[in-house]
N, C-alpha and C. Protein backbone atom coordinates (compact mmCIF):
# COMPACT_ATOMS: atom_id res chain seq x y z
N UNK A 1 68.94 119.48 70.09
CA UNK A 1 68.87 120.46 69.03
C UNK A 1 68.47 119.73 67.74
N UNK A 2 67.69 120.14 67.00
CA UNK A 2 67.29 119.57 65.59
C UNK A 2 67.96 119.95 64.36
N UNK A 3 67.28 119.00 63.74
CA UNK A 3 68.29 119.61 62.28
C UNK A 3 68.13 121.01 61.78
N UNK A 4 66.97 121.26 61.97
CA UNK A 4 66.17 123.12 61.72
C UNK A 4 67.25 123.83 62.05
N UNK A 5 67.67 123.06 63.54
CA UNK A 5 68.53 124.34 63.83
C UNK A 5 70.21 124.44 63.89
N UNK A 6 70.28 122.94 64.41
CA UNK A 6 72.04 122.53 64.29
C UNK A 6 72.47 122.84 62.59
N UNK A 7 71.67 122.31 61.66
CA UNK A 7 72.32 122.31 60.55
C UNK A 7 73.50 123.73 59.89
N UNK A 8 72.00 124.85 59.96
CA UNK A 8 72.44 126.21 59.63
C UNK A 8 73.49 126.55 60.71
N UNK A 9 73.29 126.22 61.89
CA UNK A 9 74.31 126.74 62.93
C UNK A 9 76.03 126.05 62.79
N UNK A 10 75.99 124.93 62.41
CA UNK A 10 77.14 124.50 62.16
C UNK A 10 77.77 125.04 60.77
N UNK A 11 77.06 124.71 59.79
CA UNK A 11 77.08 125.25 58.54
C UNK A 11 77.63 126.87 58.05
N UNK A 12 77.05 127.61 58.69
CA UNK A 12 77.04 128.93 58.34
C UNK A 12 77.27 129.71 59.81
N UNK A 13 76.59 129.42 61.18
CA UNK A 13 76.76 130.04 62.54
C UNK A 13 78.12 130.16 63.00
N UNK A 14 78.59 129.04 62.45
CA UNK A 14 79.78 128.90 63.60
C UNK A 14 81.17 129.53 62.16
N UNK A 15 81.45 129.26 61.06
CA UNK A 15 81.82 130.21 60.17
C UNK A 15 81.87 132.08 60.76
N UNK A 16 80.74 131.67 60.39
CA UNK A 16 80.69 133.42 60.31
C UNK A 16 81.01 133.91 61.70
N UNK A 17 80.53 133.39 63.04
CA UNK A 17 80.96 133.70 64.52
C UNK A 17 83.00 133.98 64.65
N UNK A 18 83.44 132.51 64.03
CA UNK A 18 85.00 132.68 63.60
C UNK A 18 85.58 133.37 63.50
N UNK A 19 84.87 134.15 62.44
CA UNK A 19 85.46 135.26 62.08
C UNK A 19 84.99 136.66 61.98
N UNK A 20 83.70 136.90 62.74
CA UNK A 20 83.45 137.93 62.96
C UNK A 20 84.03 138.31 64.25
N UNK A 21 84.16 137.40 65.11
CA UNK A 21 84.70 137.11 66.30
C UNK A 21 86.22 137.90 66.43
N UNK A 22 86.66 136.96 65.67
CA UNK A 22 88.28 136.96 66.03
C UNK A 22 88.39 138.32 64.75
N UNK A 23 88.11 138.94 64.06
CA UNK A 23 88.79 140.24 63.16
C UNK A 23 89.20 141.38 64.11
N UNK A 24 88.26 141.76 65.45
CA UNK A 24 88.69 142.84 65.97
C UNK A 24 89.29 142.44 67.03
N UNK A 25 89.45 141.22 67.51
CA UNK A 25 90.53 140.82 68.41
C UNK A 25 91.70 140.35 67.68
N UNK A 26 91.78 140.37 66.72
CA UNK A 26 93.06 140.11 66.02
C UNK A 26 94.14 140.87 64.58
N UNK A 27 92.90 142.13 64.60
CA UNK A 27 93.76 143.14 63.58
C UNK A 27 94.83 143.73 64.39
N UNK A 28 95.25 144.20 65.55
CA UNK A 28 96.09 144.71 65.81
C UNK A 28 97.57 143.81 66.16
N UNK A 29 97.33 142.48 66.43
CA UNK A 29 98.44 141.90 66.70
C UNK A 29 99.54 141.55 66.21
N UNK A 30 100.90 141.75 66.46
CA UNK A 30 102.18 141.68 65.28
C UNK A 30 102.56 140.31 65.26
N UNK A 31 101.66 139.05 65.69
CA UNK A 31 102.45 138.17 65.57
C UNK A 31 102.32 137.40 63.76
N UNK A 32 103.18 136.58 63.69
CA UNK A 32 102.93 136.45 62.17
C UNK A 32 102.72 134.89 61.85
N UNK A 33 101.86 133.95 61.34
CA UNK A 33 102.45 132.89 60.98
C UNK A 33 102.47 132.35 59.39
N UNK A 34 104.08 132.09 59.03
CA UNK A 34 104.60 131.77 58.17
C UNK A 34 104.93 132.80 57.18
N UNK A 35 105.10 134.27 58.08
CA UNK A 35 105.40 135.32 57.48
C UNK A 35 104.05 136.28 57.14
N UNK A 36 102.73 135.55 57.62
CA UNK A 36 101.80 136.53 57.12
C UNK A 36 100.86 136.73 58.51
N UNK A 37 100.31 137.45 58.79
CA UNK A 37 99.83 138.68 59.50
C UNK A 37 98.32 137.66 60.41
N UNK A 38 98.79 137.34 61.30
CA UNK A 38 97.39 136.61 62.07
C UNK A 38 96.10 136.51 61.55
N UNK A 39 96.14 137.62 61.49
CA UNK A 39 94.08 137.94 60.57
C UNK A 39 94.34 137.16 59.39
N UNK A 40 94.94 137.46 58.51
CA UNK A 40 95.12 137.06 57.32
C UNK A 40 95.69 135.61 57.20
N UNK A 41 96.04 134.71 57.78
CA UNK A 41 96.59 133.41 58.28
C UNK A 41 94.60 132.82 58.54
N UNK A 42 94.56 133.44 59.48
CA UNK A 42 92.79 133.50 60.68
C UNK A 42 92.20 133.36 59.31
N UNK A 43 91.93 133.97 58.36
CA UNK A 43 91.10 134.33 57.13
C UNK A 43 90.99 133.53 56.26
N UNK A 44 92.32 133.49 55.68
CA UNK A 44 92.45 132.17 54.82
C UNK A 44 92.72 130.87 55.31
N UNK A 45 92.65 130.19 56.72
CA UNK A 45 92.51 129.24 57.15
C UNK A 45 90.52 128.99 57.50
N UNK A 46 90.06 129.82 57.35
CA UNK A 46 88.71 130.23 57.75
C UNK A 46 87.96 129.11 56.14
N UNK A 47 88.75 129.46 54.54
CA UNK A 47 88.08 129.39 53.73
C UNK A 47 87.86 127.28 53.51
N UNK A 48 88.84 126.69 53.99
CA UNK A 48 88.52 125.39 54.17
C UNK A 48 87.58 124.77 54.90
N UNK A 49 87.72 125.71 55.79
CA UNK A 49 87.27 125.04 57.33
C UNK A 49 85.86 125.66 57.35
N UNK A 50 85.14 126.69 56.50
CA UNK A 50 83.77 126.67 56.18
C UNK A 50 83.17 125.52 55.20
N UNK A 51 83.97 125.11 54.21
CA UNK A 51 83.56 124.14 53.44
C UNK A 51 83.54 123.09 54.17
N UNK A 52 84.30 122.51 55.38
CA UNK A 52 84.51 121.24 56.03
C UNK A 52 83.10 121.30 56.93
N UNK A 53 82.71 123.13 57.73
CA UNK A 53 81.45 123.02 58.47
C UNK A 53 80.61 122.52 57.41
N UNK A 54 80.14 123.09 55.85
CA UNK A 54 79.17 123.04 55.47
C UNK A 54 78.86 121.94 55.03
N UNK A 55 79.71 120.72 55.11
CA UNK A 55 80.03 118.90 54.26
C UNK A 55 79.30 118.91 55.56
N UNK A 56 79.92 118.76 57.02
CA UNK A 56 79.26 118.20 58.28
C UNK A 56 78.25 118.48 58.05
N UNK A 57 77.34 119.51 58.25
CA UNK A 57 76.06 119.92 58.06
C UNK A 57 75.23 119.37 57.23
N UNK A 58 75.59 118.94 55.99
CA UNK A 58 74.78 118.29 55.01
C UNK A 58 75.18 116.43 55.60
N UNK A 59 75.98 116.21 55.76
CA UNK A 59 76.24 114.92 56.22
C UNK A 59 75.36 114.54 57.54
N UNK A 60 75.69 115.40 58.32
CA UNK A 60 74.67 115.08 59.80
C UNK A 60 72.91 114.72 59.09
N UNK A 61 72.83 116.44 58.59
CA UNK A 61 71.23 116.89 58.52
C UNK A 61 70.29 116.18 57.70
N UNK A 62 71.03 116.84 56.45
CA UNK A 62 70.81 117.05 55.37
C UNK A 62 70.65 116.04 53.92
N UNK A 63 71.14 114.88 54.65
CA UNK A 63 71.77 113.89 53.69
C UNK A 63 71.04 113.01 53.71
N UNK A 64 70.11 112.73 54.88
CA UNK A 64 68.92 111.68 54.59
C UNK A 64 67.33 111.95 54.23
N UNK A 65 67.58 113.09 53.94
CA UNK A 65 66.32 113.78 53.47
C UNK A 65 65.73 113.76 51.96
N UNK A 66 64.50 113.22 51.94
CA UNK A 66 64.61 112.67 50.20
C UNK A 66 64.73 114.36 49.49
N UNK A 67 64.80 113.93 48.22
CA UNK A 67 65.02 115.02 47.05
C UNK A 67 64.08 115.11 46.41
N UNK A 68 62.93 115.79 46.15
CA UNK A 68 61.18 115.59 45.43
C UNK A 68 61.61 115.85 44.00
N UNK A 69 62.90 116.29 43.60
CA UNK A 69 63.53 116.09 42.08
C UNK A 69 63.76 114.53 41.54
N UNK A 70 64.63 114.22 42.18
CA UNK A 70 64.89 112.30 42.36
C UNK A 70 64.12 111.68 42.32
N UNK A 71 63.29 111.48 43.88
CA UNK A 71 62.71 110.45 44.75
C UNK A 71 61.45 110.35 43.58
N UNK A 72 60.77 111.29 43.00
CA UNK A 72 59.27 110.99 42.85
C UNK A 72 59.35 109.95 42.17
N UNK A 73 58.53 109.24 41.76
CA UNK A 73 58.30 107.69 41.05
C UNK A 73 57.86 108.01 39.25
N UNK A 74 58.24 107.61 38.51
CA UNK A 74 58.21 107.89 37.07
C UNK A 74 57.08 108.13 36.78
N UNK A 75 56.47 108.70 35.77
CA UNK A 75 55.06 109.18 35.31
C UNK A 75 54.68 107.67 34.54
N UNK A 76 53.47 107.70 34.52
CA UNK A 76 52.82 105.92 34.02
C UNK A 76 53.03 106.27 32.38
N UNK A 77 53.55 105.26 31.90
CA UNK A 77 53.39 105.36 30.09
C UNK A 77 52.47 105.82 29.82
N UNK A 78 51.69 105.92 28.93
CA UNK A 78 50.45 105.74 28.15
C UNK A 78 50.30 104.83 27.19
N UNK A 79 49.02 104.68 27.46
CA UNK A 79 48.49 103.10 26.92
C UNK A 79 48.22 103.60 25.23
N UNK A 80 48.99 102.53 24.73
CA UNK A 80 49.21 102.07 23.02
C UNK A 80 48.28 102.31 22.38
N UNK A 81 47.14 101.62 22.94
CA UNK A 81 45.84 102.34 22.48
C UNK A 81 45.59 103.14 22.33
N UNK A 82 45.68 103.92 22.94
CA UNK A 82 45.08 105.67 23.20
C UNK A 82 46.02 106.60 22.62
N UNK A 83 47.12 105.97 22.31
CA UNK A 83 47.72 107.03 21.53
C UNK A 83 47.75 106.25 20.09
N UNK A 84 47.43 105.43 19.63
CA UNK A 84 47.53 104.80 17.70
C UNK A 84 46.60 105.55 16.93
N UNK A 85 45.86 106.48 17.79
CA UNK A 85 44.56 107.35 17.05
C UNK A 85 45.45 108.74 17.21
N UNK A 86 45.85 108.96 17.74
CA UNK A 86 46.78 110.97 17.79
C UNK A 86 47.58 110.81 16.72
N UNK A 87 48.33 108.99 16.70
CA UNK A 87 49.73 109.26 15.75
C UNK A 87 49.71 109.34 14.41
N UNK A 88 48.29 108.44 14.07
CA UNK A 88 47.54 108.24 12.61
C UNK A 88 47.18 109.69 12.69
N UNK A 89 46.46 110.31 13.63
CA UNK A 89 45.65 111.24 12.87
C UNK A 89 46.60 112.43 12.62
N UNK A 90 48.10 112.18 13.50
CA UNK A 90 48.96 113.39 13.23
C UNK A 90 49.46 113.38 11.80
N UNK A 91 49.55 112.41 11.22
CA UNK A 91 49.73 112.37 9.59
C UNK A 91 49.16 112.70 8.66
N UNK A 92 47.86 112.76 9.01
CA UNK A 92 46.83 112.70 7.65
C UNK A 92 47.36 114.45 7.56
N UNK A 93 47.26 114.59 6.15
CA UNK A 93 46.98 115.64 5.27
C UNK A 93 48.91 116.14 5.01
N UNK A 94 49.77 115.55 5.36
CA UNK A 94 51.20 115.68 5.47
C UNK A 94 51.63 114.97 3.94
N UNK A 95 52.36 115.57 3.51
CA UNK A 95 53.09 115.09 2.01
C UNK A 95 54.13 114.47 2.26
N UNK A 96 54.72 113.57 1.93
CA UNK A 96 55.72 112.35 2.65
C UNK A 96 56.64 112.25 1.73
């Protein structure tokens, strides 16, 4: 499987499967843990454990892939020369 496709699938597939999954197999059940209601235990144990898929996902995939914000290589100066004629001529007619 490639990154195209493992990434989003770990990331976001397997999240959302979790818990689309388990809501209608688990709204009716009375069991409780730590006093609160399976789904709702299921739900808010859901909100870590998407952030932990979506770190894997960028860690596996995502993480050695350059950044075209970063990576690009600096723009070349400009040569001294070519600009001592713009900077003079940006002055003339200016009251100082």
């Amino acid at each position: 499987m490639t990154g195209k496709i493992a990434g989003p699938l770990i990331g976001l597939g397997l999240p959302a499967t979790a818990l689309l999954v388990a809501m209608p197999l688990l709204a009716d059940t009375p069991v409780r843990v730590f006093g609160i209601p399976l789904l709702f235990f299921w739900i808010f144990l859901w909100i870590p454990l998407t952030s932990l898929c979506l770190g894997t996902s960028w860690f596996l995939f995502d993480r050695h892939r350059p950044d075209p914000d970063h990576d690009t290589p600096p723009a070349p100066t400009p040569d001294p020369a070519a600009t001592a004629g713009t900077a003079a001529a940006s002055t003339v007619g200016r009251d100082h």
